[in-house]
PDB file of N, CA and C in Angstrom:
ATOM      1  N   UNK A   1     102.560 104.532  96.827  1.00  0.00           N
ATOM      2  CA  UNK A   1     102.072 103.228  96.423  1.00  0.00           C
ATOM      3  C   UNK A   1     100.652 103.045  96.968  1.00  0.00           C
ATOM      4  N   UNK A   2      99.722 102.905  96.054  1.00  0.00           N
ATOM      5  CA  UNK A   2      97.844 102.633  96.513  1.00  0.00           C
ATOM      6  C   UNK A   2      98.117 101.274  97.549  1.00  0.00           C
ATOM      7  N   UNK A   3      96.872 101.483  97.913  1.00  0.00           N
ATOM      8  CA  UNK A   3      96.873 100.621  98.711  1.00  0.00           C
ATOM      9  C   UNK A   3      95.352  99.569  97.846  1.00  0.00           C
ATOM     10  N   UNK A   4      95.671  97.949  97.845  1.00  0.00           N
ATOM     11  CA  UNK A   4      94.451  97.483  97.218  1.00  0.00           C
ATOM     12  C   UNK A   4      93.945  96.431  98.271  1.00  0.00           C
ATOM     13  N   UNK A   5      92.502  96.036  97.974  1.00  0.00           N
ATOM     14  CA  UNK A   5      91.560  95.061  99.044  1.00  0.00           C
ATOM     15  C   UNK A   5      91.990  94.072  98.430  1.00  0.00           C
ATOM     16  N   UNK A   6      92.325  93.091  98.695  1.00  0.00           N
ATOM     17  CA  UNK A   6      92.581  91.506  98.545  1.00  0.00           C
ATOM     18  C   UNK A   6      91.169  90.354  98.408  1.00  0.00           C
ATOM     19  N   UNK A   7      92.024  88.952  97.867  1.00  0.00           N
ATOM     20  CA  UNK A   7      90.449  88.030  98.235  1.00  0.00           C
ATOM     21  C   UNK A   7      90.079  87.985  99.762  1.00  0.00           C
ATOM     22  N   UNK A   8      90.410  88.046 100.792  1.00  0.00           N
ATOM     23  CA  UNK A   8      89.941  88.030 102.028  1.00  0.00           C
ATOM     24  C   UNK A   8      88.106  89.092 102.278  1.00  0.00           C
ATOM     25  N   UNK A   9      88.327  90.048 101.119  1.00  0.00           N
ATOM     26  CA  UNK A   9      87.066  91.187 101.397  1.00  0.00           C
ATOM     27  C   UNK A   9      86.163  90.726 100.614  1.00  0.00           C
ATOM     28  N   UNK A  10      86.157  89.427  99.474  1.00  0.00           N
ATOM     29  CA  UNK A  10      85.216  89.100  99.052  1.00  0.00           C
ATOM     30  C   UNK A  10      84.270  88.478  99.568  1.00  0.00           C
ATOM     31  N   UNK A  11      83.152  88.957  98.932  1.00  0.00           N
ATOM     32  CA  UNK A  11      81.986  88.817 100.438  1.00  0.00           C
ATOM     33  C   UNK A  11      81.551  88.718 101.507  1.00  0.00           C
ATOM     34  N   UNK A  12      82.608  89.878 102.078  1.00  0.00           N
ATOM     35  CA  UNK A  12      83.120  90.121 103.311  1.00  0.00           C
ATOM     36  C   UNK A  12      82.018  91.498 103.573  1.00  0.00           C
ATOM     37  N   UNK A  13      82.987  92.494 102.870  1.00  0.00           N
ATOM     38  CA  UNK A  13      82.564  94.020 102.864  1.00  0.00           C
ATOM     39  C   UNK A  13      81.907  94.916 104.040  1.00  0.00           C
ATOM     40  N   UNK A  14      83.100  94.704 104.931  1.00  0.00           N
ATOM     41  CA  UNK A  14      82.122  94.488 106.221  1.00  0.00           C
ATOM     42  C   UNK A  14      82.448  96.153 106.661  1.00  0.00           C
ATOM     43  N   UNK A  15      83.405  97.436 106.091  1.00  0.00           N
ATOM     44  CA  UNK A  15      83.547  98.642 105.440  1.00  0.00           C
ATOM     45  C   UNK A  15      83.415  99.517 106.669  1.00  0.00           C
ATOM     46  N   UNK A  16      84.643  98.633 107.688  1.00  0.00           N
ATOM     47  CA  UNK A  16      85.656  99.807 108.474  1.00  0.00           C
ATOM     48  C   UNK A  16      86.540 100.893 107.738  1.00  0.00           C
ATOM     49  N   UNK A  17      86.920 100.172 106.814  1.00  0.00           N
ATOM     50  CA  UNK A  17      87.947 100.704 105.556  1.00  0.00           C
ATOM     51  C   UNK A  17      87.469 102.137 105.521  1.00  0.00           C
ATOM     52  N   UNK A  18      85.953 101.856 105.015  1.00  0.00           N
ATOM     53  CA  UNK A  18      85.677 103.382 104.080  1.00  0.00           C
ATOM     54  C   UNK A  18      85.219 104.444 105.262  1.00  0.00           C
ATOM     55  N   UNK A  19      84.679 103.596 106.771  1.00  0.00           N
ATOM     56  CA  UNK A  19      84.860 104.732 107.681  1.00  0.00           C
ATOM     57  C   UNK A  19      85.939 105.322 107.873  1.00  0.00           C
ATOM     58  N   UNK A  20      87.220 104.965 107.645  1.00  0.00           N
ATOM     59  CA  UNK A  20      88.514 105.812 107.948  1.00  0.00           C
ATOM     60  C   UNK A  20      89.001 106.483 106.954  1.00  0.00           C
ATOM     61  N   UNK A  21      88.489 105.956 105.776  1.00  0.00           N
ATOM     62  CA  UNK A  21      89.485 106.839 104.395  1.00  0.00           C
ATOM     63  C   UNK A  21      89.385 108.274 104.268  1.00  0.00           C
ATOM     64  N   UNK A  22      90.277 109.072 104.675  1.00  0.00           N
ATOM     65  CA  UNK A  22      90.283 110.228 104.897  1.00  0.00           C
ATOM     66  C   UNK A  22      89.847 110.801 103.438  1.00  0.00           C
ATOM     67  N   UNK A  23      90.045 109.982 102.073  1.00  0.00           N
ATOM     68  CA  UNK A  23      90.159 110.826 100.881  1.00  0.00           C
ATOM     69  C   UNK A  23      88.889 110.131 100.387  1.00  0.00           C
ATOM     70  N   UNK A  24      88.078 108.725 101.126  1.00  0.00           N
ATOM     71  CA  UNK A  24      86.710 108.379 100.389  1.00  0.00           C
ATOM     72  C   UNK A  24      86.973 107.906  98.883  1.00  0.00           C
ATOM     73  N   UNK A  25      88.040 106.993  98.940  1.00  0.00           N
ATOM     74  CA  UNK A  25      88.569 106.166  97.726  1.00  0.00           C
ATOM     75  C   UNK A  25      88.262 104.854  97.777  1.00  0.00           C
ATOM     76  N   UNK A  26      87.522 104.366  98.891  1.00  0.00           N
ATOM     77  CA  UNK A  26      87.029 103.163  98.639  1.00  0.00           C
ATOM     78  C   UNK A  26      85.328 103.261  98.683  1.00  0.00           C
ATOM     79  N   UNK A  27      85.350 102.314  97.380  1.00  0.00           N
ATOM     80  CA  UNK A  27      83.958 102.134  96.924  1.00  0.00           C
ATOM     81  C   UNK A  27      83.213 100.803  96.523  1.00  0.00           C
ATOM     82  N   UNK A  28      82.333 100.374  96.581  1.00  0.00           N
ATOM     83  CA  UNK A  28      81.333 101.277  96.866  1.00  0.00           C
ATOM     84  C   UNK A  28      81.187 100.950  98.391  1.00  0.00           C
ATOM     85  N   UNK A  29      80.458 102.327  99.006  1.00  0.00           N
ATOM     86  CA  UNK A  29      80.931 102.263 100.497  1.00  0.00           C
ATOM     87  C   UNK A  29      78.874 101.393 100.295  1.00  0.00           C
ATOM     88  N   UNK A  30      78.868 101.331 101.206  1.00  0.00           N
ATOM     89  CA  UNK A  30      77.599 100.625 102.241  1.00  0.00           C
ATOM     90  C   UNK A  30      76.732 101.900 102.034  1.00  0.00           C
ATOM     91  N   UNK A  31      75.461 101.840 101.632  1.00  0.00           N
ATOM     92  CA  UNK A  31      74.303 103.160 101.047  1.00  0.00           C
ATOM     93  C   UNK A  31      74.424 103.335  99.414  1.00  0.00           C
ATOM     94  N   UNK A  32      76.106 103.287  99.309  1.00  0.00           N
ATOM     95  CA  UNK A  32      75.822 103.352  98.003  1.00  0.00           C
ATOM     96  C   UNK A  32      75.349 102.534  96.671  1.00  0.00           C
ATOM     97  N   UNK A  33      74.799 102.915  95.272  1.00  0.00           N
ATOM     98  CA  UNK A  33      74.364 102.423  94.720  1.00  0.00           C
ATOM     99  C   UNK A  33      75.396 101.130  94.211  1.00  0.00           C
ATOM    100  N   UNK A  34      74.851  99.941  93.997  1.00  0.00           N
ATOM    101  CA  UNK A  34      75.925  98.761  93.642  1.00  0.00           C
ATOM    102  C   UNK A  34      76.897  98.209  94.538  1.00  0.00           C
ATOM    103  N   UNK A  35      76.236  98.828  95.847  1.00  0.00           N
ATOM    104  CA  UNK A  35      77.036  97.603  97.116  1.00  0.00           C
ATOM    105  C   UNK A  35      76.704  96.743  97.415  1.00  0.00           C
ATOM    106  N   UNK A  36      75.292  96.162  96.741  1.00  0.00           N
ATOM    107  CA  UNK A  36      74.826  95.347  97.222  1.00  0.00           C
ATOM    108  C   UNK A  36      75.089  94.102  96.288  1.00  0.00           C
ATOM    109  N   UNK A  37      75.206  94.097  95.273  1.00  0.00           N
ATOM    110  CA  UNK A  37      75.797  93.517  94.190  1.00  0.00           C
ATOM    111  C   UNK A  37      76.976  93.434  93.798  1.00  0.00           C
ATOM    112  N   UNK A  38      78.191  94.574  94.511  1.00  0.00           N
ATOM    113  CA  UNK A  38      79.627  94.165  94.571  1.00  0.00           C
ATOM    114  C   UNK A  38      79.559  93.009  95.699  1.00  0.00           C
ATOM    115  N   UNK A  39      81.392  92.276  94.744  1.00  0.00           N
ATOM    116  CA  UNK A  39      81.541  91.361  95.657  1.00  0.00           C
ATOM    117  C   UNK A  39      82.854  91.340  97.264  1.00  0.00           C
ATOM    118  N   UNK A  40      83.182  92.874  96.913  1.00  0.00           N
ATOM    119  CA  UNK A  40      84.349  92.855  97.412  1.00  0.00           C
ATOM    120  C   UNK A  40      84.138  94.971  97.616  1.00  0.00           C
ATOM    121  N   UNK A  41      84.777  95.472  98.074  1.00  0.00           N
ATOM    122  CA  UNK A  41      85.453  97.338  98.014  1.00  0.00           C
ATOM    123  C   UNK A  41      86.815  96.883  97.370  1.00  0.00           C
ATOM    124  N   UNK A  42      86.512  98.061  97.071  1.00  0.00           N
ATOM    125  CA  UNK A  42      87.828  98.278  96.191  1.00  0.00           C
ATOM    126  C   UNK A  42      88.170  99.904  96.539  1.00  0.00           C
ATOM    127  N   UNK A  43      89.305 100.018  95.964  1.00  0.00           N
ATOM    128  CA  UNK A  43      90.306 101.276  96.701  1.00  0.00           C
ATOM    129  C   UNK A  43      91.015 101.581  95.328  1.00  0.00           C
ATOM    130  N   UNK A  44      90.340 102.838  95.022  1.00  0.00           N
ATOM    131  CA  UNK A  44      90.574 103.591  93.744  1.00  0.00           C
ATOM    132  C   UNK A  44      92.229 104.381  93.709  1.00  0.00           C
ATOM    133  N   UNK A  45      93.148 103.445  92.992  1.00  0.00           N
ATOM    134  CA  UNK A  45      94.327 103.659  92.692  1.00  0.00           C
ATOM    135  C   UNK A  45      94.949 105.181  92.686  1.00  0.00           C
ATOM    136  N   UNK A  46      94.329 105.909  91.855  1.00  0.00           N
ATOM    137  CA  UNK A  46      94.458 107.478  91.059  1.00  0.00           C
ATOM    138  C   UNK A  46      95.043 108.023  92.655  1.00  0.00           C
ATOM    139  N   UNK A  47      93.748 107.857  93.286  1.00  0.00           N
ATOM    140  CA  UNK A  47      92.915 108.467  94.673  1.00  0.00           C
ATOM    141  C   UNK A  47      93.390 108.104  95.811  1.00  0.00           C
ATOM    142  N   UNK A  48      93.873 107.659  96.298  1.00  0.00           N
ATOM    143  CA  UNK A  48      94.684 106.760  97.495  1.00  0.00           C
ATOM    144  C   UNK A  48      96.120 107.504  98.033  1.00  0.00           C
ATOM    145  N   UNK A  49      95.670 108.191  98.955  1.00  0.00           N
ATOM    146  CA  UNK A  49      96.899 108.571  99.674  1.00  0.00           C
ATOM    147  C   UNK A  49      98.095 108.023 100.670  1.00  0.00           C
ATOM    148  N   UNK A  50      97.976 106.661 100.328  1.00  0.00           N
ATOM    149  CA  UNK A  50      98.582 106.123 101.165  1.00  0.00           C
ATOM    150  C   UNK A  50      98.955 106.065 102.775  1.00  0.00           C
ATOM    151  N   UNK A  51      97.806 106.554 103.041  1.00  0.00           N
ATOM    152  CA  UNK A  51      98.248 106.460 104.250  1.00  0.00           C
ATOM    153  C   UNK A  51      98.270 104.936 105.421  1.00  0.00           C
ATOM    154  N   UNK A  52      97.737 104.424 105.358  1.00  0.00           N
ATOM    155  CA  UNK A  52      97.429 102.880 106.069  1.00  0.00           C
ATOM    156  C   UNK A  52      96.030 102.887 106.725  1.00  0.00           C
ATOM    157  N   UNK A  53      95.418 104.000 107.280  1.00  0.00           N
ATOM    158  CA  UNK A  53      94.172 104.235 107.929  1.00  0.00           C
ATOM    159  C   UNK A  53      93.242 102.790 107.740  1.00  0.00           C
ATOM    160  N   UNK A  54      93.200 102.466 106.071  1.00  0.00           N
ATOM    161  CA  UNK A  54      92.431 101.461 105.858  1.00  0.00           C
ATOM    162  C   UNK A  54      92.807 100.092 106.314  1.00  0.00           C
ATOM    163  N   UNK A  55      93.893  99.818 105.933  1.00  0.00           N
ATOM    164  CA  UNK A  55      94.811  98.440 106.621  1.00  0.00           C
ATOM    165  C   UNK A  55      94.785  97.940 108.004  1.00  0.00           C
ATOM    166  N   UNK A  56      94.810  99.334 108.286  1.00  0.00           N
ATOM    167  CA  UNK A  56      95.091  99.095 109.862  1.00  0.00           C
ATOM    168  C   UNK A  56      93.417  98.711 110.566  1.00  0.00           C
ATOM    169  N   UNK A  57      92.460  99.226 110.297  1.00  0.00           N
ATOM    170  CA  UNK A  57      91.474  98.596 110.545  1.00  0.00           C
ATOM    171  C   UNK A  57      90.352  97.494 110.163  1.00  0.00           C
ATOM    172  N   UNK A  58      90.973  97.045 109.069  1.00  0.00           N
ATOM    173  CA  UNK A  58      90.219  95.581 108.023  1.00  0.00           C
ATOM    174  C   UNK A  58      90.324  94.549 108.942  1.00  0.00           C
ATOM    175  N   UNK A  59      89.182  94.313 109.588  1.00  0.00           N
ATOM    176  CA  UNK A  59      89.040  93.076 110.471  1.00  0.00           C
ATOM    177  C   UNK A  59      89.219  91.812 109.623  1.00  0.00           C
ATOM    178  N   UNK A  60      89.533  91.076 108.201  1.00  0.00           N
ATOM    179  CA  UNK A  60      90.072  90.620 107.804  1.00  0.00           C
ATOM    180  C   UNK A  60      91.527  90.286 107.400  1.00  0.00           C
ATOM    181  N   UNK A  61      92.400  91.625 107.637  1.00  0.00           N
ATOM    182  CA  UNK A  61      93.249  91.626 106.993  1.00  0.00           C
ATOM    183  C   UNK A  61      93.562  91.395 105.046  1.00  0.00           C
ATOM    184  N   UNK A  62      92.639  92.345 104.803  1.00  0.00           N
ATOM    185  CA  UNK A  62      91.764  92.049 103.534  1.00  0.00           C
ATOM    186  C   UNK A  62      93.153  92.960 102.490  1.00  0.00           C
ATOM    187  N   UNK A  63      93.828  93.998 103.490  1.00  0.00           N
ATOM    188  CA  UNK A  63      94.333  95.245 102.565  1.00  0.00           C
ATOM    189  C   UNK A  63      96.109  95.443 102.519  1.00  0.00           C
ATOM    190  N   UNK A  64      96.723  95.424 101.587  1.00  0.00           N
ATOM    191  CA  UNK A  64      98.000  95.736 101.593  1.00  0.00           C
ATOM    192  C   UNK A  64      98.522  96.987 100.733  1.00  0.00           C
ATOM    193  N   UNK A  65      99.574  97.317 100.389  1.00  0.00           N
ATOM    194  CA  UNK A  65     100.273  98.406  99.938  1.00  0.00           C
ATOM    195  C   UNK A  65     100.642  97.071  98.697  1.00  0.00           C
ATOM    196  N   UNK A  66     100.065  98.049  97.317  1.00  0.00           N
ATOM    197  CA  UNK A  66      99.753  97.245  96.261  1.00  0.00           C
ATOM    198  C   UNK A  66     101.164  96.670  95.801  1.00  0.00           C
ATOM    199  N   UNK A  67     102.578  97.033  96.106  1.00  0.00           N
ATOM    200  CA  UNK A  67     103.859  96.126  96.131  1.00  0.00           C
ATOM    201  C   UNK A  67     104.424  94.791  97.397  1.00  0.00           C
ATOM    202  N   UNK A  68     103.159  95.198  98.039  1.00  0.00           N
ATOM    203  CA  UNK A  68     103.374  94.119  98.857  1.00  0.00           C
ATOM    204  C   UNK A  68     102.004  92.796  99.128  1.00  0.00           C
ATOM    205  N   UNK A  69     101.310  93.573  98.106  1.00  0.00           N
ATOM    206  CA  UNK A  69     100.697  91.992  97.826  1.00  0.00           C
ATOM    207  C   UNK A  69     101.018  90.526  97.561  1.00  0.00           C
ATOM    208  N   UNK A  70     100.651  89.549  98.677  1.00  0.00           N
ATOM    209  CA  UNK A  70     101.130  88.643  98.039  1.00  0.00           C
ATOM    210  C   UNK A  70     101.198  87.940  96.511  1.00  0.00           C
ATOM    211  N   UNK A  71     101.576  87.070  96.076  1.00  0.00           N
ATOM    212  CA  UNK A  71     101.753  86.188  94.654  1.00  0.00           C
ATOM    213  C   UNK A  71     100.215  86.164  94.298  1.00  0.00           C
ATOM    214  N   UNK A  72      99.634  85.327  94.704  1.00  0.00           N
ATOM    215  CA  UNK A  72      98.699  84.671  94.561  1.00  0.00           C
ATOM    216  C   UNK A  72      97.320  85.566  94.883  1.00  0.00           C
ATOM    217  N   UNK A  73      97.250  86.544  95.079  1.00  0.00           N
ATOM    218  CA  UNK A  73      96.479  87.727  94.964  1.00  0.00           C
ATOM    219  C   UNK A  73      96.836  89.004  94.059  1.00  0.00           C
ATOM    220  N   UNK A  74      98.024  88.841  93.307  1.00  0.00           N
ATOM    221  CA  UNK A  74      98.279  90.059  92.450  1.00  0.00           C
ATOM    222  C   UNK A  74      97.405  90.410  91.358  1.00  0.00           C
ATOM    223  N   UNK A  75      96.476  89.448  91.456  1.00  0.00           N
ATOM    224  CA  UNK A  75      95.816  89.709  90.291  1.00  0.00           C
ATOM    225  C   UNK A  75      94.720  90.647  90.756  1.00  0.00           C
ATOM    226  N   UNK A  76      94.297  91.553  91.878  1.00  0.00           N
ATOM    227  CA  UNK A  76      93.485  91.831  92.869  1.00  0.00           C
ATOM    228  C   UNK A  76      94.125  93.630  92.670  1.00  0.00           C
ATOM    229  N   UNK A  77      95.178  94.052  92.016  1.00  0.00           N
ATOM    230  CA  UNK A  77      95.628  95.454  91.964  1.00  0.00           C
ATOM    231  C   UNK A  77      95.054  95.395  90.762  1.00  0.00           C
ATOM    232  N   UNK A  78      94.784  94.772  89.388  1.00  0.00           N
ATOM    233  CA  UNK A  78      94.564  95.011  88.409  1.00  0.00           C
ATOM    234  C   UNK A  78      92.961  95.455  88.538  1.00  0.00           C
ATOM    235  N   UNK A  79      91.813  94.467  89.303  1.00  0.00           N
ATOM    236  CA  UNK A  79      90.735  94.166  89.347  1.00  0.00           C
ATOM    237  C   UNK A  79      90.209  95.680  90.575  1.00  0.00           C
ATOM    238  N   UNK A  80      91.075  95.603  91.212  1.00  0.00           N
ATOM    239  CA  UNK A  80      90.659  97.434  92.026  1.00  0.00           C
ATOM    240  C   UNK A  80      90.847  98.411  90.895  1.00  0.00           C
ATOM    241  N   UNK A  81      91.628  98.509  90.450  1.00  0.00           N
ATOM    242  CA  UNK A  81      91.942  99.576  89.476  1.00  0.00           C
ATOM    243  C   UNK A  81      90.355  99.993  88.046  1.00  0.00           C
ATOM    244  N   UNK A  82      90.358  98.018  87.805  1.00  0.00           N
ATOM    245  CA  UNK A  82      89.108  98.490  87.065  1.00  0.00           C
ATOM    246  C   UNK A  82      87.990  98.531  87.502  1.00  0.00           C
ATOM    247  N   UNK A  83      87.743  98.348  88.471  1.00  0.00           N
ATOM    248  CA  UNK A  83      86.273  98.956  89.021  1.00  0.00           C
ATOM    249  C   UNK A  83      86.397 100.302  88.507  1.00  0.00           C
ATOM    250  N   UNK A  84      87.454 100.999  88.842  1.00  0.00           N
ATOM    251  CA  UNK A  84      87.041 102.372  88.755  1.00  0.00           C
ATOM    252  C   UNK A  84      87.180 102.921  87.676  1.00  0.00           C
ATOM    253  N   UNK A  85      88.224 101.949  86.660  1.00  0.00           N
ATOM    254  CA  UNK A  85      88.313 102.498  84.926  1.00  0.00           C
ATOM    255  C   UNK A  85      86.578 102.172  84.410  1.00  0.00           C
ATOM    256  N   UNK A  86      86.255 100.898  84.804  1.00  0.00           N
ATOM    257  CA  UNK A  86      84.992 100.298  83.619  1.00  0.00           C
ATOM    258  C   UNK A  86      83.687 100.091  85.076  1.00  0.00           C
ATOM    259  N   UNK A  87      84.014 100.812  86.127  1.00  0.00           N
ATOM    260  CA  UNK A  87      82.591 100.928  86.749  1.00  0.00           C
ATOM    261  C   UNK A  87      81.888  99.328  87.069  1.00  0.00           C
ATOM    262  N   UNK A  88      81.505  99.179  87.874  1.00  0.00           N
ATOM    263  CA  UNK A  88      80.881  98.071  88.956  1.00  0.00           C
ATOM    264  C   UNK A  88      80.335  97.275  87.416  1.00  0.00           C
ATOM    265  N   UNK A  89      81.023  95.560  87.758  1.00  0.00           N
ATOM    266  CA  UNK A  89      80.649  94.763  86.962  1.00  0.00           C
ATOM    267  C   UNK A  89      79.344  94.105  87.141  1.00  0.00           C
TER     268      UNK A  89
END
């Protein structure tokens, strides 16, 4: 099960996350092109090994295991997913 960033990382992006991701599935990291203009990282579904690495260090508490998202953020697995189908809005 991926793991996805929640509303807590919006305009947050503060990208402990992508220092730990062993597999470099969250994007866009900090240097890269269109971080400055995302509003949030996102954590590329396909790509995500589940491990927690990222969760465990989100000084927001920004990240869950995409079946345990709450209600009222589910709409936040669809919106990670398409960053990476249709590329930085």
């Amino acid at each position: 099960m991926p793991y996805v960033i929640n509303e807590p990382c919006v305009e947050e992006k503060r990208g402990e996350c992508v220092e730990v991701c062993p597999v470099d599935c969250i994007h866009p990291a900090p240097g890269e092109p269109g971080f400055a203009e995302a509003k949030q990282l996102y954590i590329n579904p396909t790509e995500c090994i589940d491990c927690y690495a990222c969760m465990e260090v989100c000084p927001v508490s920004a990240i869950a295991p995409a079946d345990l998202v709450p209600a009222e953020w589910q709409h936040y697995i669809a919106i990670n997913a398409a960053y990476f189908e249709d590329g930085p809005a």
